[in-house]
Protein backbone atom coordinates (compact mmCIF):
# COMPACT_ATOMS: atom_id res chain seq x y z
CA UNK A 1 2.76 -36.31 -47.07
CA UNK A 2 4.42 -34.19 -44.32
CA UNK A 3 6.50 -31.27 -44.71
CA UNK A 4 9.03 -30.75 -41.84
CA UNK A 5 9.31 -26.62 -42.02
CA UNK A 6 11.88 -24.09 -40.37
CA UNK A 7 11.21 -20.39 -39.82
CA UNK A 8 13.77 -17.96 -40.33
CA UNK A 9 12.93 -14.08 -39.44
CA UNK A 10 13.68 -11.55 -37.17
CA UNK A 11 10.00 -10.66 -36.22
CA UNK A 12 8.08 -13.04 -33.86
CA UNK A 13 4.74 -11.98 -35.46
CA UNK A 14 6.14 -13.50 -38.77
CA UNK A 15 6.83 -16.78 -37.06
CA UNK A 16 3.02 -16.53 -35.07
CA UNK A 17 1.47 -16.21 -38.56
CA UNK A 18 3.10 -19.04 -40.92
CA UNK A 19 2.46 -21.00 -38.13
CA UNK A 20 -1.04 -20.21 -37.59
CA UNK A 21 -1.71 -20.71 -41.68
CA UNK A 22 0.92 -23.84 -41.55
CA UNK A 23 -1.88 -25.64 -38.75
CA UNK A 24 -4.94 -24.61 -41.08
CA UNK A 25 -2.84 -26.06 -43.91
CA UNK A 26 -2.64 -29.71 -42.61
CA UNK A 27 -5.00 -31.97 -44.32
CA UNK A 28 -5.20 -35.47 -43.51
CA UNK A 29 -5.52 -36.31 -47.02
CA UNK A 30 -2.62 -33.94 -48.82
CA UNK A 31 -0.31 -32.98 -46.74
CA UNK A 32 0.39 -31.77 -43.09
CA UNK A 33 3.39 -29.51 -42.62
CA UNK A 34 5.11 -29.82 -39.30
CA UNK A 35 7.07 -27.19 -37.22
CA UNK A 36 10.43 -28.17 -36.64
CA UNK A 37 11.92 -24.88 -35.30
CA UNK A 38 12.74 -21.16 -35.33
CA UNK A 39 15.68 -19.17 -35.22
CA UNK A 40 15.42 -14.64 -35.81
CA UNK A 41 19.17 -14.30 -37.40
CA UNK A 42 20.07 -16.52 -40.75
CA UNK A 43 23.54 -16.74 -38.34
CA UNK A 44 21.98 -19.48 -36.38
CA UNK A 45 19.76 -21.78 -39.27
CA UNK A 46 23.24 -23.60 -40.87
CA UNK A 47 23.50 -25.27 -37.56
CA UNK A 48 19.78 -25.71 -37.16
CA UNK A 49 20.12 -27.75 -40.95
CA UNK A 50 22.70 -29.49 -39.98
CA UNK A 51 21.17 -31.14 -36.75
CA UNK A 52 17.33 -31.38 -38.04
CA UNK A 53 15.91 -32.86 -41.00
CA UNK A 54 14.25 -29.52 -42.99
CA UNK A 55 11.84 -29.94 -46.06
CA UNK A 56 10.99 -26.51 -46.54
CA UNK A 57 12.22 -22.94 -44.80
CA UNK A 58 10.03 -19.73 -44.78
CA UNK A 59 13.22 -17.32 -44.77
CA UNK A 60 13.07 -13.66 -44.21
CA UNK A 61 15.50 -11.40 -46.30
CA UNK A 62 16.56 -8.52 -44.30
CA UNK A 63 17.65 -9.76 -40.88
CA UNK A 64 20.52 -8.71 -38.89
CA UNK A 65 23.96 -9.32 -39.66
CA UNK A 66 23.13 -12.23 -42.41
CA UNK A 67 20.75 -11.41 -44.98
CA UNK A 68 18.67 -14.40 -46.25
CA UNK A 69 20.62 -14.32 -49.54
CA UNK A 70 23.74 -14.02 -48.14
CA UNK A 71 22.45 -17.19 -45.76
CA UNK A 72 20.97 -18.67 -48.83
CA UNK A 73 24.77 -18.63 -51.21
CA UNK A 74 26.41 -20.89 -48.12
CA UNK A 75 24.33 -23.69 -48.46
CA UNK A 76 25.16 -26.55 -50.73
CA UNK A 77 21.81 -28.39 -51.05
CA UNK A 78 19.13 -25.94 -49.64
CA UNK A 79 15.62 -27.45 -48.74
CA UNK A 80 12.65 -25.87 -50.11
CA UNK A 81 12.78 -22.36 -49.56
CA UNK A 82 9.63 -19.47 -50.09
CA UNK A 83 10.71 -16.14 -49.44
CA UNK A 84 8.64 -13.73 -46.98
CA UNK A 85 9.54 -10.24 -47.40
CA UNK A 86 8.02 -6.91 -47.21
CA UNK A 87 10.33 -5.56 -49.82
CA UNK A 88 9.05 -6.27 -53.25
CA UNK A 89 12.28 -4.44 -54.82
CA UNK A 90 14.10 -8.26 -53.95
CA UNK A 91 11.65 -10.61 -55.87
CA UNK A 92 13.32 -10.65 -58.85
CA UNK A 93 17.02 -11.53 -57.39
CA UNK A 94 15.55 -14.12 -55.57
CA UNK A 95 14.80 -16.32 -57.89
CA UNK A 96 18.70 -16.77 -58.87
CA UNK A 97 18.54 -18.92 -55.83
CA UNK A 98 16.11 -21.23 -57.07
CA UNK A 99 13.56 -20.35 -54.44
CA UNK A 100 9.44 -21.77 -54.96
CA UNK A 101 7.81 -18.41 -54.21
CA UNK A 102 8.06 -15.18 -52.51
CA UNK A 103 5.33 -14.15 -50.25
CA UNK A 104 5.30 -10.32 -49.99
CA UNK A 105 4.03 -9.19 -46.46
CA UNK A 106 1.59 -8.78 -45.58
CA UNK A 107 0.39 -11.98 -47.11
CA UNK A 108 -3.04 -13.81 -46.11
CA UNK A 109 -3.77 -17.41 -45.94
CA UNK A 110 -4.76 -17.82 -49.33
CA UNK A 111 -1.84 -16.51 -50.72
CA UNK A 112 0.38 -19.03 -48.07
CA UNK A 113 -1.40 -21.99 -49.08
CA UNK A 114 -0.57 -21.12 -53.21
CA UNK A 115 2.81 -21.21 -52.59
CA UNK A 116 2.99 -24.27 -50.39
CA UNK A 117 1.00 -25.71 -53.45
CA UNK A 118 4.01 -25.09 -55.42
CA UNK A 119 6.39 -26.99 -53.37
CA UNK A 120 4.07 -30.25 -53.22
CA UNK A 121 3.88 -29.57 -57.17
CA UNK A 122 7.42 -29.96 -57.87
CA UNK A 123 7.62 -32.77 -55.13
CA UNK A 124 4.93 -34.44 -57.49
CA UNK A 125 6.94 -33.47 -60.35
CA UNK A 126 10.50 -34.65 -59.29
CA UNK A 127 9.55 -38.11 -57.59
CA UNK A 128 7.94 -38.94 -61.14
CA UNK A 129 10.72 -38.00 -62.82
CA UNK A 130 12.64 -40.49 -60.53
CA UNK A 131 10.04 -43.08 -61.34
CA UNK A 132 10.38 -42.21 -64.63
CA UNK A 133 14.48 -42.96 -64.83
CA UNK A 134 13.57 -46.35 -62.67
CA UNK A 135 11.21 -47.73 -65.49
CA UNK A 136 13.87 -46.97 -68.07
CA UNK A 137 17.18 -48.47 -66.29
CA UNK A 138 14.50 -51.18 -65.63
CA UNK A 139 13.85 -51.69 -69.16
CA UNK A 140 17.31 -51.18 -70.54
CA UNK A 141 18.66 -54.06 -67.57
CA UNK A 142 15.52 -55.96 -69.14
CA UNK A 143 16.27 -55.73 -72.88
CA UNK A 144 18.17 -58.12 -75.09
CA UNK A 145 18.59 -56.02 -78.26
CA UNK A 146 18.84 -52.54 -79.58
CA UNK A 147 17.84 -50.72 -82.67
CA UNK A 148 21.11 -48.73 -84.08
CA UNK A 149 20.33 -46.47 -87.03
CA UNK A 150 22.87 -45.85 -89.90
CA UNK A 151 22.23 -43.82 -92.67
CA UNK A 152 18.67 -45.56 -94.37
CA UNK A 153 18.15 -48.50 -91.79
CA UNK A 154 17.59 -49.44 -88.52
CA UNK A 155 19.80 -52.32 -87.32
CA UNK A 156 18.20 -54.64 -84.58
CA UNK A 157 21.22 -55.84 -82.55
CA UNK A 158 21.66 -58.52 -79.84
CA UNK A 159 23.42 -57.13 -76.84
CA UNK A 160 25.25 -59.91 -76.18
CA UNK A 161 26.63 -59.70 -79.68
CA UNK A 162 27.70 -56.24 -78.71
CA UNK A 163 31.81 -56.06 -78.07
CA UNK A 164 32.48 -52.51 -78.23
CA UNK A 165 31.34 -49.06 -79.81
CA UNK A 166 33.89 -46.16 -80.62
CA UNK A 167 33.27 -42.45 -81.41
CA UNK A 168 34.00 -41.32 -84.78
CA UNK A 169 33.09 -37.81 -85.05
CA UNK A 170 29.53 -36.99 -85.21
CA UNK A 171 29.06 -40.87 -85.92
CA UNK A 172 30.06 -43.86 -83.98
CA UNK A 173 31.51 -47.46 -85.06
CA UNK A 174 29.47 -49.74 -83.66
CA UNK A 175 31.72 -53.63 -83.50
CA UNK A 176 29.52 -56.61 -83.05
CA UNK A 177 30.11 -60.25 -83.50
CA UNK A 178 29.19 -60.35 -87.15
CA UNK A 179 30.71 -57.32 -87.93
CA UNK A 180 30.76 -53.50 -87.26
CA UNK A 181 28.10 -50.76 -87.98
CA UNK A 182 28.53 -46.97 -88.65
CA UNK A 183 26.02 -45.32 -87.22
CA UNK A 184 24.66 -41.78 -87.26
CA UNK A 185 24.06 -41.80 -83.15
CA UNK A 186 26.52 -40.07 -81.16
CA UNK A 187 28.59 -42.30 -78.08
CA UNK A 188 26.41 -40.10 -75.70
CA UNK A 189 23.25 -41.78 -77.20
CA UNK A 190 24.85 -44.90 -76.38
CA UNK A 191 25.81 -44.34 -72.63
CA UNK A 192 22.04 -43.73 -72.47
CA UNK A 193 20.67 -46.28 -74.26
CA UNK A 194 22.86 -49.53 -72.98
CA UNK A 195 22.19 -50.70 -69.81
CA UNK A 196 24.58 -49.71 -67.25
CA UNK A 197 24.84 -52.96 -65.12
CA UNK A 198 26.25 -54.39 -68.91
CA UNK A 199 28.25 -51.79 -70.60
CA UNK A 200 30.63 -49.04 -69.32
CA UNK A 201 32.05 -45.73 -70.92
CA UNK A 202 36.10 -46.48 -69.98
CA UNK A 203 37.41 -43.56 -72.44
CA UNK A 204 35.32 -40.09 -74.00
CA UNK A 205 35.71 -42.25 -77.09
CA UNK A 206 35.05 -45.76 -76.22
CA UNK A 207 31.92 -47.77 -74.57
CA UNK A 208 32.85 -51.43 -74.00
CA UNK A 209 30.48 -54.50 -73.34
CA UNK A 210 31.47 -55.87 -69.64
CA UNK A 211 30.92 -59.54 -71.04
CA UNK A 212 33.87 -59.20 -73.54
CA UNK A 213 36.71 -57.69 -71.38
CA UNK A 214 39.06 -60.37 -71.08
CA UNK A 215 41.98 -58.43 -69.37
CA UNK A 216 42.23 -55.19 -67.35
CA UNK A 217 45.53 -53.34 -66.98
CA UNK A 218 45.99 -49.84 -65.66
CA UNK A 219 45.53 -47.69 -68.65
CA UNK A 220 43.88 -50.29 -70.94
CA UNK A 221 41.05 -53.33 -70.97
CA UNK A 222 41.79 -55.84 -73.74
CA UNK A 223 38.25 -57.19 -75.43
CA UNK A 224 39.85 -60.33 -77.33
CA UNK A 225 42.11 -58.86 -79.72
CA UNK A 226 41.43 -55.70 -79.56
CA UNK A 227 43.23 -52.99 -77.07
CA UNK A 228 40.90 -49.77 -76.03
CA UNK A 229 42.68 -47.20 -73.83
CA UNK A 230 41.03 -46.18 -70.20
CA UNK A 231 40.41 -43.14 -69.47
CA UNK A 232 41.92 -41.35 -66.14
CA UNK A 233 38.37 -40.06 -65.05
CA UNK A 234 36.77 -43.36 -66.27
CA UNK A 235 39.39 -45.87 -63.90
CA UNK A 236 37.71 -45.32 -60.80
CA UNK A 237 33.82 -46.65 -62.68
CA UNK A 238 36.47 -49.43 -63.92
CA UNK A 239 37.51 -50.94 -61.19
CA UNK A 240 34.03 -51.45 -59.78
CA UNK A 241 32.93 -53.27 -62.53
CA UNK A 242 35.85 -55.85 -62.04
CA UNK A 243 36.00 -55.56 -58.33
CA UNK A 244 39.60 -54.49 -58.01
């Protein structure tokens, strides 16, 4: 793995050090983190972001004219970012900005590498969460029933028998081919459970099976018989679906 990493502080010795640690870092085998730059005001790192491809910053609190938080609130989707800071009084605001770790200074190598630790950590952690979401829209695309619980029983139900389900309070109406079930899971169950390449939300209230629409008009789809209202935020998802 490599780490492309940006410096931001207004003392050169600052940058000298996290780059010395950063090069005793770099293991062949884990991970290698690799200077892309360095800029001594917080002024001049949005346009550095903007033109360079950052994993991680080292940022510096107190600098001139921007502070590091005040840099930190203007960014939309920050990289990685692990404080360095001689003032301890900060550590506990900083971590309203979602930062991996604050290195107090003076900090030694030891102390660097932990917190680097923490950012391959939650790297680990988030591309197996992402894995994790794969496998299941995987499986749901893959599946050809569903279990649907009412109140004593657990229903096994053919997805291509599905038509439509509807919200009904804390419960939802479930309408199949042979029928309908009430059933004690909640429409947001639902939206998670049924794959989405086969059924769409189209209304807060209503999930419909893609297979049965047989007519799409602007505020409504029409399943056979049966009319189910679009909803305005839902039209856009809609029109995907049918290619309009």
């Amino acid at each position: 793995m490599r780490l492309r990493y940006l410096i931001i502080d207004d003392e050169p010795i600052a940058h000298t050090l996290i780059r010395q640690f950063a090069d005793d870092f770099g293991a062949p085998d884990s991970c290698e983190l690799d200077f892309v730059g360095s800029v001594f005001r917080a002024s001049d790192a949005a346009d550095f972001l903007e033109k360079n491809q950052v994993d991680l910053v080292f940022l510096d609190i107190q600098m001139p004219g921007l502070t590091g938080f005040e840099f930190l609130r203007t960014l939309d989707k920050p990289p990685y970012v692990i404080i360095i800071s001689a003032h301890k009084e900060y550590a506990l605001e900083s971590y309203e900005y979602a930062i991996i770790d604050y290195l107090l200074k003076p900090f030694n190598f030891s102390r660097f590498a932990i917190a680097v630790e923490k950012v391959l950590q939650d790297i680990t952690r988030v591309k197996a969460m992402a894995m994790q979401a794969r496998l299941k829209e995987r499986h749901q695309a893959d599946a050809k029933t569903i279990f649907i619980k009412d109140d004593k029983k657990q229903h096994q139900l053919a997805l291509d028998k599905l038509i439509y389900i509807k919200a009904n309070g804390n419960f939802s109406s479930v309408y199949h081919a042979g029928g309908h079930i009430l059933s004690q899971m909640k429409i947001s169950d639902f939206e998670k459970l049924l794959p989405k390449d086969k059924f769409s939300r189209v209304h807060r209230s209503y999930i419909v099976a893609h297979h049965e629409i047989t007519l799409v008009k602007a505020n409504e789809v029409v399943l056979g018989g049966t009319v189910i209202p679009v909803g305005r935020v839902y039209k856009d998802h809609l029109a995907k679906i049918v290619g309009a």
